[in-house]
C-alpha atoms as a PDB file:
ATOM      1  CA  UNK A   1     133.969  97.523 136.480  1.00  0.00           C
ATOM      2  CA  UNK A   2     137.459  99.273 135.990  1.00  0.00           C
ATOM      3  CA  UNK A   3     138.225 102.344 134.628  1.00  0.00           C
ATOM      4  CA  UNK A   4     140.211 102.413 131.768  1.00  0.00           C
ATOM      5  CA  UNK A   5     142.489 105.106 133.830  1.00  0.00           C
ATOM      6  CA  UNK A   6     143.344 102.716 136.614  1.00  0.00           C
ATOM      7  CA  UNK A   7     146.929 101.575 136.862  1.00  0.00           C
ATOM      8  CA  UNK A   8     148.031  98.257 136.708  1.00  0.00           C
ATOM      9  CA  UNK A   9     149.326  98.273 139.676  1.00  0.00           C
ATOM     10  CA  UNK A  10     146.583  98.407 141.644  1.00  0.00           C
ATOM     11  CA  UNK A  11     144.874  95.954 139.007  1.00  0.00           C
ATOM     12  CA  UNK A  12     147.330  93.359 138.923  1.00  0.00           C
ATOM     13  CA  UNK A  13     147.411  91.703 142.167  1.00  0.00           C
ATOM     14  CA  UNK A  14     143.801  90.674 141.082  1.00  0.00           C
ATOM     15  CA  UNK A  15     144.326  89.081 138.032  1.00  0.00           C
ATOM     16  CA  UNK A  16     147.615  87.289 139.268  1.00  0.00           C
ATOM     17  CA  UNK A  17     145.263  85.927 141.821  1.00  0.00           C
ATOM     18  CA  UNK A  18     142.656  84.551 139.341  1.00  0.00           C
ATOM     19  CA  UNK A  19     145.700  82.963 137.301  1.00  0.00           C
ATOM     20  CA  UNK A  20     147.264  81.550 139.986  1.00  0.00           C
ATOM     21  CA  UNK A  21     144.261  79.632 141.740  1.00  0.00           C
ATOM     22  CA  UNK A  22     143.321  78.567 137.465  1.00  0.00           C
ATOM     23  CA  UNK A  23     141.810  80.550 135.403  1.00  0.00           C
ATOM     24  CA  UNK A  24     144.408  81.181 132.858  1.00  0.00           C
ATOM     25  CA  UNK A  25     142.164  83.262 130.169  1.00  0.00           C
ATOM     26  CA  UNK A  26     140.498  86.687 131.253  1.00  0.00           C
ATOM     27  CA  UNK A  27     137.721  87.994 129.653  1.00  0.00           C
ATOM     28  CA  UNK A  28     137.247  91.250 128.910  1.00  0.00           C
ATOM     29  CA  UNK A  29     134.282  93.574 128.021  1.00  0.00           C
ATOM     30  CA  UNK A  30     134.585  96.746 126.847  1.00  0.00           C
ATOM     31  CA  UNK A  31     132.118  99.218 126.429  1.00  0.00           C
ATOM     32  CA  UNK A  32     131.683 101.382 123.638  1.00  0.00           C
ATOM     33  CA  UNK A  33     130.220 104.893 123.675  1.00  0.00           C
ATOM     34  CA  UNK A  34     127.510 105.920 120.935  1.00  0.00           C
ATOM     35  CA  UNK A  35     128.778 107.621 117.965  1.00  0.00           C
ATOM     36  CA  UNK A  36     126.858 109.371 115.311  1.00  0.00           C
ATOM     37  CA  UNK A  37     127.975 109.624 111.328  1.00  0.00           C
ATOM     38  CA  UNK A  38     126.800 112.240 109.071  1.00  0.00           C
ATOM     39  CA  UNK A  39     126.522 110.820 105.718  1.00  0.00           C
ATOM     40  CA  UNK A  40     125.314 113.188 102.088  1.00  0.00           C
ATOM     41  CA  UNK A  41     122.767 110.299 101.108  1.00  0.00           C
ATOM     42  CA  UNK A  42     121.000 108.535 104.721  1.00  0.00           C
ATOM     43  CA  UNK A  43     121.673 111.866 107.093  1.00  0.00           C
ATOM     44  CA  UNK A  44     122.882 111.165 110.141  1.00  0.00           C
ATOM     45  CA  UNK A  45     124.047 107.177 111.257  1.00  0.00           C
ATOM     46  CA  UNK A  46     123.823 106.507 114.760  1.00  0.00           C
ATOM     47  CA  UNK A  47     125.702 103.617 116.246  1.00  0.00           C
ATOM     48  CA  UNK A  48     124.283 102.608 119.660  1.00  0.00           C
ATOM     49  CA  UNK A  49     126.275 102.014 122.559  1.00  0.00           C
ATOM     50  CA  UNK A  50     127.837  98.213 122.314  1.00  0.00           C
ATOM     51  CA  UNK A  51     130.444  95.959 124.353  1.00  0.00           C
ATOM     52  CA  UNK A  52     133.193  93.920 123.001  1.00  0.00           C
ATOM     53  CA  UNK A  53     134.606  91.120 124.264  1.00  0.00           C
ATOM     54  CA  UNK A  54     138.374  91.142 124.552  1.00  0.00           C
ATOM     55  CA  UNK A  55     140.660  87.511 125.392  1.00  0.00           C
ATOM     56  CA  UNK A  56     143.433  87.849 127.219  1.00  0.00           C
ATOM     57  CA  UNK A  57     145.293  84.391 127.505  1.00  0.00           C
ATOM     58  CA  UNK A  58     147.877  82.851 129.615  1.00  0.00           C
ATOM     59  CA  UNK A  59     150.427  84.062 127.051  1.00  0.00           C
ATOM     60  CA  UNK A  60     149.689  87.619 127.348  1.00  0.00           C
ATOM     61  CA  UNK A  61     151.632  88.699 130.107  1.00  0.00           C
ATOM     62  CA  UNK A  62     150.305  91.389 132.988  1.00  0.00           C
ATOM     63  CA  UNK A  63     152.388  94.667 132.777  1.00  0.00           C
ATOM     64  CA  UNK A  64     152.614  96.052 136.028  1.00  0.00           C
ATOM     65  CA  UNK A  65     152.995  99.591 134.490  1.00  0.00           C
ATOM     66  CA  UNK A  66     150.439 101.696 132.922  1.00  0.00           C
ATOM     67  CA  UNK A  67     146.794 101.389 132.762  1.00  0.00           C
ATOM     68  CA  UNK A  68     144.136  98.903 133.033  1.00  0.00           C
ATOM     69  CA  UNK A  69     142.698 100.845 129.619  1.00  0.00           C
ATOM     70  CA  UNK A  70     146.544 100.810 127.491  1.00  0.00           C
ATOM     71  CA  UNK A  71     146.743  96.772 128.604  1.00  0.00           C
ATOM     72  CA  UNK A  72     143.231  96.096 126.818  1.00  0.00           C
ATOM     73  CA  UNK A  73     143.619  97.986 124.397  1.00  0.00           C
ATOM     74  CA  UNK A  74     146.793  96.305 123.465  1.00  0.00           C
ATOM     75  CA  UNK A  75     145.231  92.728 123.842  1.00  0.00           C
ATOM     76  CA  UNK A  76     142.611  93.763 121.244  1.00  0.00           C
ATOM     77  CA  UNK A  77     144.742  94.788 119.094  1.00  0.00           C
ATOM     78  CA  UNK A  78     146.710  91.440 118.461  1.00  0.00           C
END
């Protein structure tokens, strides 16, 4: 497990390892917290914690700046 805090660059040197002995695709899972929605007709909607899987390929290239959290995020995004 990493923090989403964590800098790259004490993340990186790990996943340049994994590339470089083959295994060009990381995945990712990424928790997500419970959240709660008040609504005027079912009350409150609760939304139970859940993970995501996020794929980071060969093509997506490790930063070596910011943090562990920004890079995912970023990745999910596309």
């Amino acid at each position: 497990m990493i923090p989403a805090g964590t800098l790259m660059s004490l993340v990186y040197p790990y996943l340049q390892a994994a590339r470089d002995v083959g295994y060009p695709d990381l995945y990712v899972l990424e928790g997500r917290p419970p959240r709660w929605f008040a609504t005027r007709t079912l009350g409150e909607i609760a939304y139970r914690p859940r993970l995501c899987v996020v794929r980071a390929s060969e093509a997506d290239a490790l930063p070596t700046t910011g943090s562990w959290g920004d890079w995912v995020r970023s990745i999910a995004r596309r």
